[in-house]
C-alpha atoms as a PDB file:
ATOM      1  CA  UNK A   1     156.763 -54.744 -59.673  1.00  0.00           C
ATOM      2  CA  UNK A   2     156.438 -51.241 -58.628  1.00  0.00           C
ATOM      3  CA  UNK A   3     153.529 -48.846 -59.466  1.00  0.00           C
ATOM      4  CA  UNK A   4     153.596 -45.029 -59.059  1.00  0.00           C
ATOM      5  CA  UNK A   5     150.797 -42.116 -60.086  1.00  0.00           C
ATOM      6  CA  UNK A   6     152.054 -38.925 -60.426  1.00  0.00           C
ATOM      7  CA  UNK A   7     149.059 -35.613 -60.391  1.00  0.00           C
ATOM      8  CA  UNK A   8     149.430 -33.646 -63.609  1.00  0.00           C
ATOM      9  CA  UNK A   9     147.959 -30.465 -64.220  1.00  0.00           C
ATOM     10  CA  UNK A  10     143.415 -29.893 -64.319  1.00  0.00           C
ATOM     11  CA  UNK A  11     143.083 -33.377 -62.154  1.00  0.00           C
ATOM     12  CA  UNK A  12     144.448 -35.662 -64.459  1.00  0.00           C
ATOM     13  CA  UNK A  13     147.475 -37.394 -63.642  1.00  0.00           C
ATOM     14  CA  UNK A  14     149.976 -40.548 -64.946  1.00  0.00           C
ATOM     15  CA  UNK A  15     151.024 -43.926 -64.253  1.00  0.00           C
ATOM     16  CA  UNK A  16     153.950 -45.352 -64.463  1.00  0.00           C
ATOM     17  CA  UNK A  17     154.469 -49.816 -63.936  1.00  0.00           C
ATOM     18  CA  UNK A  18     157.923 -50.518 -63.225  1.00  0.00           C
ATOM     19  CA  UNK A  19     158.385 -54.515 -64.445  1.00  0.00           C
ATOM     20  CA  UNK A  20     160.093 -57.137 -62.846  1.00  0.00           C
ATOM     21  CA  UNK A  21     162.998 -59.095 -65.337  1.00  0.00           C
ATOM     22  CA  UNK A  22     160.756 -62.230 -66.079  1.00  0.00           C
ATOM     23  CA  UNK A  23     158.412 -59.446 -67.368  1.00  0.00           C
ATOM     24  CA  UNK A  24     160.939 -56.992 -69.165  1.00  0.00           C
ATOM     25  CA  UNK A  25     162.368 -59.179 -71.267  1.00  0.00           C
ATOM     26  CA  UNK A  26     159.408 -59.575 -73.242  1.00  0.00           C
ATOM     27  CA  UNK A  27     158.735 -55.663 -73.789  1.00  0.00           C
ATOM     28  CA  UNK A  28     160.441 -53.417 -76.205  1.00  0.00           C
ATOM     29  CA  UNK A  29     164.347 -52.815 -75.474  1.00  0.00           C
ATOM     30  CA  UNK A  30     164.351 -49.410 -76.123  1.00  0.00           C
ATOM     31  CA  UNK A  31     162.218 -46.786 -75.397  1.00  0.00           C
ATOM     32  CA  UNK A  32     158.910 -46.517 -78.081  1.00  0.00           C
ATOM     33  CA  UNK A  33     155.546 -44.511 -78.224  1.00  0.00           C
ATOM     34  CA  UNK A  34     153.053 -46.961 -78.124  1.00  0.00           C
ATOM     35  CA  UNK A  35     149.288 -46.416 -79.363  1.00  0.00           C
ATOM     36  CA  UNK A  36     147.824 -48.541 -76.092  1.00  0.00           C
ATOM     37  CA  UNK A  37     144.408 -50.284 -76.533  1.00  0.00           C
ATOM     38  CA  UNK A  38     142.009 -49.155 -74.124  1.00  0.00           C
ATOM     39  CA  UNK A  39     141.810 -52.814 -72.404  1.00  0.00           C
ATOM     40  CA  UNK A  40     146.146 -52.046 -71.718  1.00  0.00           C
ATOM     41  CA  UNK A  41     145.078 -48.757 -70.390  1.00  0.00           C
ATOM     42  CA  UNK A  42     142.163 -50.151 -67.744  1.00  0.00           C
ATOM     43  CA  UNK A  43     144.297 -53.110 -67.092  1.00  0.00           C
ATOM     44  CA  UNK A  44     147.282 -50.571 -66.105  1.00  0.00           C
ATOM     45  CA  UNK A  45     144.702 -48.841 -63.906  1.00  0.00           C
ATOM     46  CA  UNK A  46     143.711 -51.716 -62.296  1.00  0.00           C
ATOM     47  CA  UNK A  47     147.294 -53.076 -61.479  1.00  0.00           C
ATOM     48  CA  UNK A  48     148.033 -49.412 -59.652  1.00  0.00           C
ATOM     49  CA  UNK A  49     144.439 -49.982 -57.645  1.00  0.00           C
ATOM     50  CA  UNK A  50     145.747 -53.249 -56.848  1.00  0.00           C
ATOM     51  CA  UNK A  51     149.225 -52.644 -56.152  1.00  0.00           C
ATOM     52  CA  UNK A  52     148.235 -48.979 -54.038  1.00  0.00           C
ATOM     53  CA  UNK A  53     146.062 -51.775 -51.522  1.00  0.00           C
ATOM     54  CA  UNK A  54     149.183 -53.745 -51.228  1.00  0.00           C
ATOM     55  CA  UNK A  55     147.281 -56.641 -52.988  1.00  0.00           C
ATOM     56  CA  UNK A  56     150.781 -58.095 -55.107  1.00  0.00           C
ATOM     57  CA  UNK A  57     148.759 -61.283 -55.748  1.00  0.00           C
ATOM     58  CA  UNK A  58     148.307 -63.855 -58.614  1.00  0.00           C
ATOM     59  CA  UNK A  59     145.401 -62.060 -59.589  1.00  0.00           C
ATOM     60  CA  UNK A  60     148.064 -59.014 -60.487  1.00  0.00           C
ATOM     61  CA  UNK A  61     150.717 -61.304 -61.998  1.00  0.00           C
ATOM     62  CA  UNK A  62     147.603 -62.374 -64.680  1.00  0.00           C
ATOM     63  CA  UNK A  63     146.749 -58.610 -65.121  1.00  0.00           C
ATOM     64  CA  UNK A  64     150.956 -58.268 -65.823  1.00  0.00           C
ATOM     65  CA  UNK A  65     150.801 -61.095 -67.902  1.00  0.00           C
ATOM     66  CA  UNK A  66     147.338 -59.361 -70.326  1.00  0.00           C
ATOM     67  CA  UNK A  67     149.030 -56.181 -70.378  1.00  0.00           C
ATOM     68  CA  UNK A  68     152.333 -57.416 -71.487  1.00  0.00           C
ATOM     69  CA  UNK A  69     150.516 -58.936 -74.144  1.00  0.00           C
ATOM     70  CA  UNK A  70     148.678 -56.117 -75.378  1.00  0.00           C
ATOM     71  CA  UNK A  71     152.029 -54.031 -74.865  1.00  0.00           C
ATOM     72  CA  UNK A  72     153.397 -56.253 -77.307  1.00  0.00           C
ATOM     73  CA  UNK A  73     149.855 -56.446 -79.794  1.00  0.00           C
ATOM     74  CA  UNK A  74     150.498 -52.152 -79.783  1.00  0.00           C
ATOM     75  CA  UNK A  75     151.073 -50.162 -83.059  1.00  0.00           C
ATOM     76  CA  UNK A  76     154.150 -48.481 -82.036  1.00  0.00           C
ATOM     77  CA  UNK A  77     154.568 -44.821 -83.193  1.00  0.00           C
ATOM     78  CA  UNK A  78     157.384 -43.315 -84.889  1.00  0.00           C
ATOM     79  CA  UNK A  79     157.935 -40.728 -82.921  1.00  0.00           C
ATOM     80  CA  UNK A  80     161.141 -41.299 -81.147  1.00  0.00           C
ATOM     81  CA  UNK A  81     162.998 -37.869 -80.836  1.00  0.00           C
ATOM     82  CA  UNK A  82     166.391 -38.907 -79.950  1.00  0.00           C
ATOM     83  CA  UNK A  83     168.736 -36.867 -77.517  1.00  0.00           C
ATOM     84  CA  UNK A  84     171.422 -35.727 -79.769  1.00  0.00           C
ATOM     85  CA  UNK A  85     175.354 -35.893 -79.017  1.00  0.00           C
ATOM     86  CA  UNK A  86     176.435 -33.454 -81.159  1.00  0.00           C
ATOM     87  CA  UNK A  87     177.322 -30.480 -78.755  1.00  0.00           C
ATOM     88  CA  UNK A  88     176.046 -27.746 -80.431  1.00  0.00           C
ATOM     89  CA  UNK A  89     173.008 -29.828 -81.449  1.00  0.00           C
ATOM     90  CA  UNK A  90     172.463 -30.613 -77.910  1.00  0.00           C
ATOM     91  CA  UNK A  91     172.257 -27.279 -76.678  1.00  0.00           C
ATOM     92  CA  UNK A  92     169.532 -26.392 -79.012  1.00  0.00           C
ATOM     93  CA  UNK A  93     167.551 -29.609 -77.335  1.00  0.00           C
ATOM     94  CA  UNK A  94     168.200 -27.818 -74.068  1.00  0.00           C
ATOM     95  CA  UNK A  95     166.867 -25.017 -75.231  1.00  0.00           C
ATOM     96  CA  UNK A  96     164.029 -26.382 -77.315  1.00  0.00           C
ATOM     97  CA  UNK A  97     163.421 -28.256 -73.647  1.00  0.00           C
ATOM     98  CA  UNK A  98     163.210 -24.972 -71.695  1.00  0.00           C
ATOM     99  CA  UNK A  99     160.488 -23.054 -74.034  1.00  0.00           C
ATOM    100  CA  UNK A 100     157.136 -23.456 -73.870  1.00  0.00           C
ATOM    101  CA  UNK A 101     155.743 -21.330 -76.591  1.00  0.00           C
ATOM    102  CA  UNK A 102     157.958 -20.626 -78.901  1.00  0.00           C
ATOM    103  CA  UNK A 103     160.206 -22.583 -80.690  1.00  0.00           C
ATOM    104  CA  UNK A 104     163.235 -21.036 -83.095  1.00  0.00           C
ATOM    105  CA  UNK A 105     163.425 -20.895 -86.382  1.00  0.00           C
ATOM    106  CA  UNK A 106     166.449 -22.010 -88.582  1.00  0.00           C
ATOM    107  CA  UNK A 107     168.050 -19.101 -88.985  1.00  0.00           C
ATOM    108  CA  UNK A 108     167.250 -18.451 -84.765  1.00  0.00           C
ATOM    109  CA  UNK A 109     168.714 -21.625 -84.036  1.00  0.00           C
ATOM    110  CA  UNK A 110     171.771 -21.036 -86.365  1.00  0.00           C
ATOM    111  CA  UNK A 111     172.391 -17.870 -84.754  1.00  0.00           C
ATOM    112  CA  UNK A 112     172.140 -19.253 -81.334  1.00  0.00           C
ATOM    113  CA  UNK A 113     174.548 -21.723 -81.631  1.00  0.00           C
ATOM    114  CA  UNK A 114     176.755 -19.953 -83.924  1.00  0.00           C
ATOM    115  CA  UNK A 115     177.142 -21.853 -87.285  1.00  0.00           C
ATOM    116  CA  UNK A 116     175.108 -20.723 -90.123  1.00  0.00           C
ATOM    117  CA  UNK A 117     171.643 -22.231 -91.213  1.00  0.00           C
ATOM    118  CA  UNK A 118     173.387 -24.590 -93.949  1.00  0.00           C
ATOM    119  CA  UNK A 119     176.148 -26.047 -91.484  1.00  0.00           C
ATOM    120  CA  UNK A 120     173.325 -26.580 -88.893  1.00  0.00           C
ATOM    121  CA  UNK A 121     171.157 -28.159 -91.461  1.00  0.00           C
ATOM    122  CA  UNK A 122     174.334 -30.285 -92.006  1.00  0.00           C
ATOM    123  CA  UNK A 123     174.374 -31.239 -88.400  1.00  0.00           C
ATOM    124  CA  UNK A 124     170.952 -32.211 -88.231  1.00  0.00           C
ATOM    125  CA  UNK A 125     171.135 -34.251 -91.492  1.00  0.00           C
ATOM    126  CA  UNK A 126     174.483 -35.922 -90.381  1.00  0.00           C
ATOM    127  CA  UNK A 127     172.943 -36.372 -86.517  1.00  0.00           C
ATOM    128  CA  UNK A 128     169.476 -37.600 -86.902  1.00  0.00           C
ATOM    129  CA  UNK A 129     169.024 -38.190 -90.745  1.00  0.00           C
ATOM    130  CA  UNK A 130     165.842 -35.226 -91.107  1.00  0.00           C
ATOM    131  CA  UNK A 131     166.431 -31.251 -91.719  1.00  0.00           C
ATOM    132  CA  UNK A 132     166.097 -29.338 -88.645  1.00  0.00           C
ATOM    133  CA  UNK A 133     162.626 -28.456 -89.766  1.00  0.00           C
ATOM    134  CA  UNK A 134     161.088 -32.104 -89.199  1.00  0.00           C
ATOM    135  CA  UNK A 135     163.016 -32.576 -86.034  1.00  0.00           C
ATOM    136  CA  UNK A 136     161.426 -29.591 -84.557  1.00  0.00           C
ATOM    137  CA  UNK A 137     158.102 -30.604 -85.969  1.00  0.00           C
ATOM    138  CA  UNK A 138     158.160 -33.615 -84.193  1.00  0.00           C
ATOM    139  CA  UNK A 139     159.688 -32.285 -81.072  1.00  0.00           C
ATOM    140  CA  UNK A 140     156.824 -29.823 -80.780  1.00  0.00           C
ATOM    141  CA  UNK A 141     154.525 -33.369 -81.721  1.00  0.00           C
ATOM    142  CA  UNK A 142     156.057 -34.544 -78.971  1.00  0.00           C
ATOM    143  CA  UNK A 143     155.386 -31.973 -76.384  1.00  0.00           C
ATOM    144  CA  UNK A 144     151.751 -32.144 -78.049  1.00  0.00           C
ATOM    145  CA  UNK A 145     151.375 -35.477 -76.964  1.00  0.00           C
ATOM    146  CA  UNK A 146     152.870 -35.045 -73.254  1.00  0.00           C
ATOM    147  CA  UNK A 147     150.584 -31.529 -72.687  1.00  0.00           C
ATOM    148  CA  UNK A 148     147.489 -33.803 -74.221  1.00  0.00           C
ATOM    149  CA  UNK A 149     147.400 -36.201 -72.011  1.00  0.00           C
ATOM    150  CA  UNK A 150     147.917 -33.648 -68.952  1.00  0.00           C
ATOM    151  CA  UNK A 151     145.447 -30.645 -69.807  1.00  0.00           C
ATOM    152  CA  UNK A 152     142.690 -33.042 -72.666  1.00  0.00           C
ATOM    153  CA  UNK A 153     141.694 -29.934 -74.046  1.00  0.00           C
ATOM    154  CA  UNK A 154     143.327 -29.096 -77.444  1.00  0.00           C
ATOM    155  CA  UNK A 155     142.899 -25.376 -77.031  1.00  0.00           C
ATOM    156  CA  UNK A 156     144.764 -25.659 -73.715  1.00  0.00           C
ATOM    157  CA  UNK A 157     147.433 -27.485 -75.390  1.00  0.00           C
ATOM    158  CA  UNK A 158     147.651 -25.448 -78.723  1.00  0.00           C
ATOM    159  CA  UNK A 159     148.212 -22.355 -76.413  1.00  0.00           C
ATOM    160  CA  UNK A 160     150.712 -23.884 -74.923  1.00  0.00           C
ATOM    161  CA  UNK A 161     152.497 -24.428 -77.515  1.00  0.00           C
ATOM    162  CA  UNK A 162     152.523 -21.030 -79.214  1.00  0.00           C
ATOM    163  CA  UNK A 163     149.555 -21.378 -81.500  1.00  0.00           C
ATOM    164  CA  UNK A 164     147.273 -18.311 -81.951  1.00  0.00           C
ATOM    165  CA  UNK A 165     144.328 -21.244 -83.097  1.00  0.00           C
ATOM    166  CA  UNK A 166     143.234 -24.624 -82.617  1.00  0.00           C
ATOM    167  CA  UNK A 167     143.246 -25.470 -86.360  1.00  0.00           C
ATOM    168  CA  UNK A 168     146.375 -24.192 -86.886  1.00  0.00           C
ATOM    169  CA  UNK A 169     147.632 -26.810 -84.397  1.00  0.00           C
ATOM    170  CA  UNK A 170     145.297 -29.367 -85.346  1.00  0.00           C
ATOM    171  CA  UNK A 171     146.463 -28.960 -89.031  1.00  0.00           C
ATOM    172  CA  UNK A 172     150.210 -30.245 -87.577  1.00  0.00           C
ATOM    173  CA  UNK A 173     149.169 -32.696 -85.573  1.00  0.00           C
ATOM    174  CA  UNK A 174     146.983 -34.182 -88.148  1.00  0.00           C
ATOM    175  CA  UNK A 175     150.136 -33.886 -90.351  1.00  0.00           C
ATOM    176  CA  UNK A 176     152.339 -35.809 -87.954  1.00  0.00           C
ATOM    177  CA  UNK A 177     149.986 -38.359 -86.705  1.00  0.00           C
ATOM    178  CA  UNK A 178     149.066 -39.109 -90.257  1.00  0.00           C
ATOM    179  CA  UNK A 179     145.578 -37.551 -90.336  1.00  0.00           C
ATOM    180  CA  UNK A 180     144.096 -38.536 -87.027  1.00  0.00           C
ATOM    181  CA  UNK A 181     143.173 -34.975 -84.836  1.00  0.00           C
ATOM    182  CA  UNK A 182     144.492 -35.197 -81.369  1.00  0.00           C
ATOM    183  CA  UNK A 183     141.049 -36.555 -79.846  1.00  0.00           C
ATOM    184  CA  UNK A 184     141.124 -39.050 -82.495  1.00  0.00           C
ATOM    185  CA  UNK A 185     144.598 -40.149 -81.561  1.00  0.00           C
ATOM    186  CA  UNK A 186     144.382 -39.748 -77.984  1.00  0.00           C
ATOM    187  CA  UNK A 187     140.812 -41.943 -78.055  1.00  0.00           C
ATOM    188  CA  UNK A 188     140.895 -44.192 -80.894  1.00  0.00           C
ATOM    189  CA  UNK A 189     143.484 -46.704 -80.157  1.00  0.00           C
ATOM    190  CA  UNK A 190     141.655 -49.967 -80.005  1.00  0.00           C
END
């Protein structure tokens, strides 16, 4: 078992619990967003407390053991936003990656990969299965959730991703997370 915290942004920071095999192999195979209850989320900081005094003990194999368990009870979220192999495809990830506020349209996107809208709608529909529209609503979805959890406060998040108000971006996340705002879904998973 390993255990790292990482600082993120306004004093908050992240977690991460590297298992051991005996332990992996009864966790999801691939990677998943998982709505964690809050019992998985003090049991996570506990094991870091734990493991940070060097205590690797029984007492951290049971907490393992609970969160494993609630790992596996979690709701997991579809949300996956898969890296795409198509080349051109791939360089609009990169550069979808690289902005923070503002994300291209269609016809952008067409023009910066050089196809036209309708063959990169193609490409996204033949890559992923969704029009380039819902792939970069749940990229930006994505990138909601990862700035939420670093900065808490929606209007810090909705700024950083382009949005001139909060209800403008709470009106898409409420869309994607199927109607839950992003305190709701942040807070709420019991």
């Amino acid at each position: 078992m390993k255990c790292r915290k990482q600082k993120a942004g306004s004093g908050g920071g992240m977690k991460s619990i590297y298992f051991e095999t005996r332990y992996s192999q009864q966790l999801p195979w691939k990677p998943v967003v998982l709505g964690l209850s809050s019992l998985a989320i003090t049991v996570i900081s506990k094991i870091c407390k734990l493991y940070t005094k060097g205590s690797i003990s029984d007492r951290v194999d049971r907490l393992l053991s609970v969160l494993v368990d609630e790992i596996n009870d979690s709701s997991m979220l579809n949300y996956s936003l898969p890296i795409p192999e198509e080349h051109r495809i791939a360089k609009l990830y990169q550069i979808f990656c690289k902005s923070n506020e503002y994300y291209p349209s269609l016809k952008e996107a067409a023009s910066q990969v050089n196809v036209s809208p309708r063959t990169l709608e193609r490409l996204f529909q033949r890559e992923f299965g969704i029009s380039f529209s819902l792939w970069k609503q749940r990229f930006i979805f994505v990138r909601a959730l990862e700035l939420l959890q670093r900065y808490k406060r929606v209007t810090d998040v909705a700024y950083q991703l382009g949005y001139n108000s909060d209800s403008a971006f709470i009106t898409m996340f409420k869309k994607m997370s199927g109607g839950q705002t992003p305190t709701q879904f942040l807070f709420s998973k019991e």
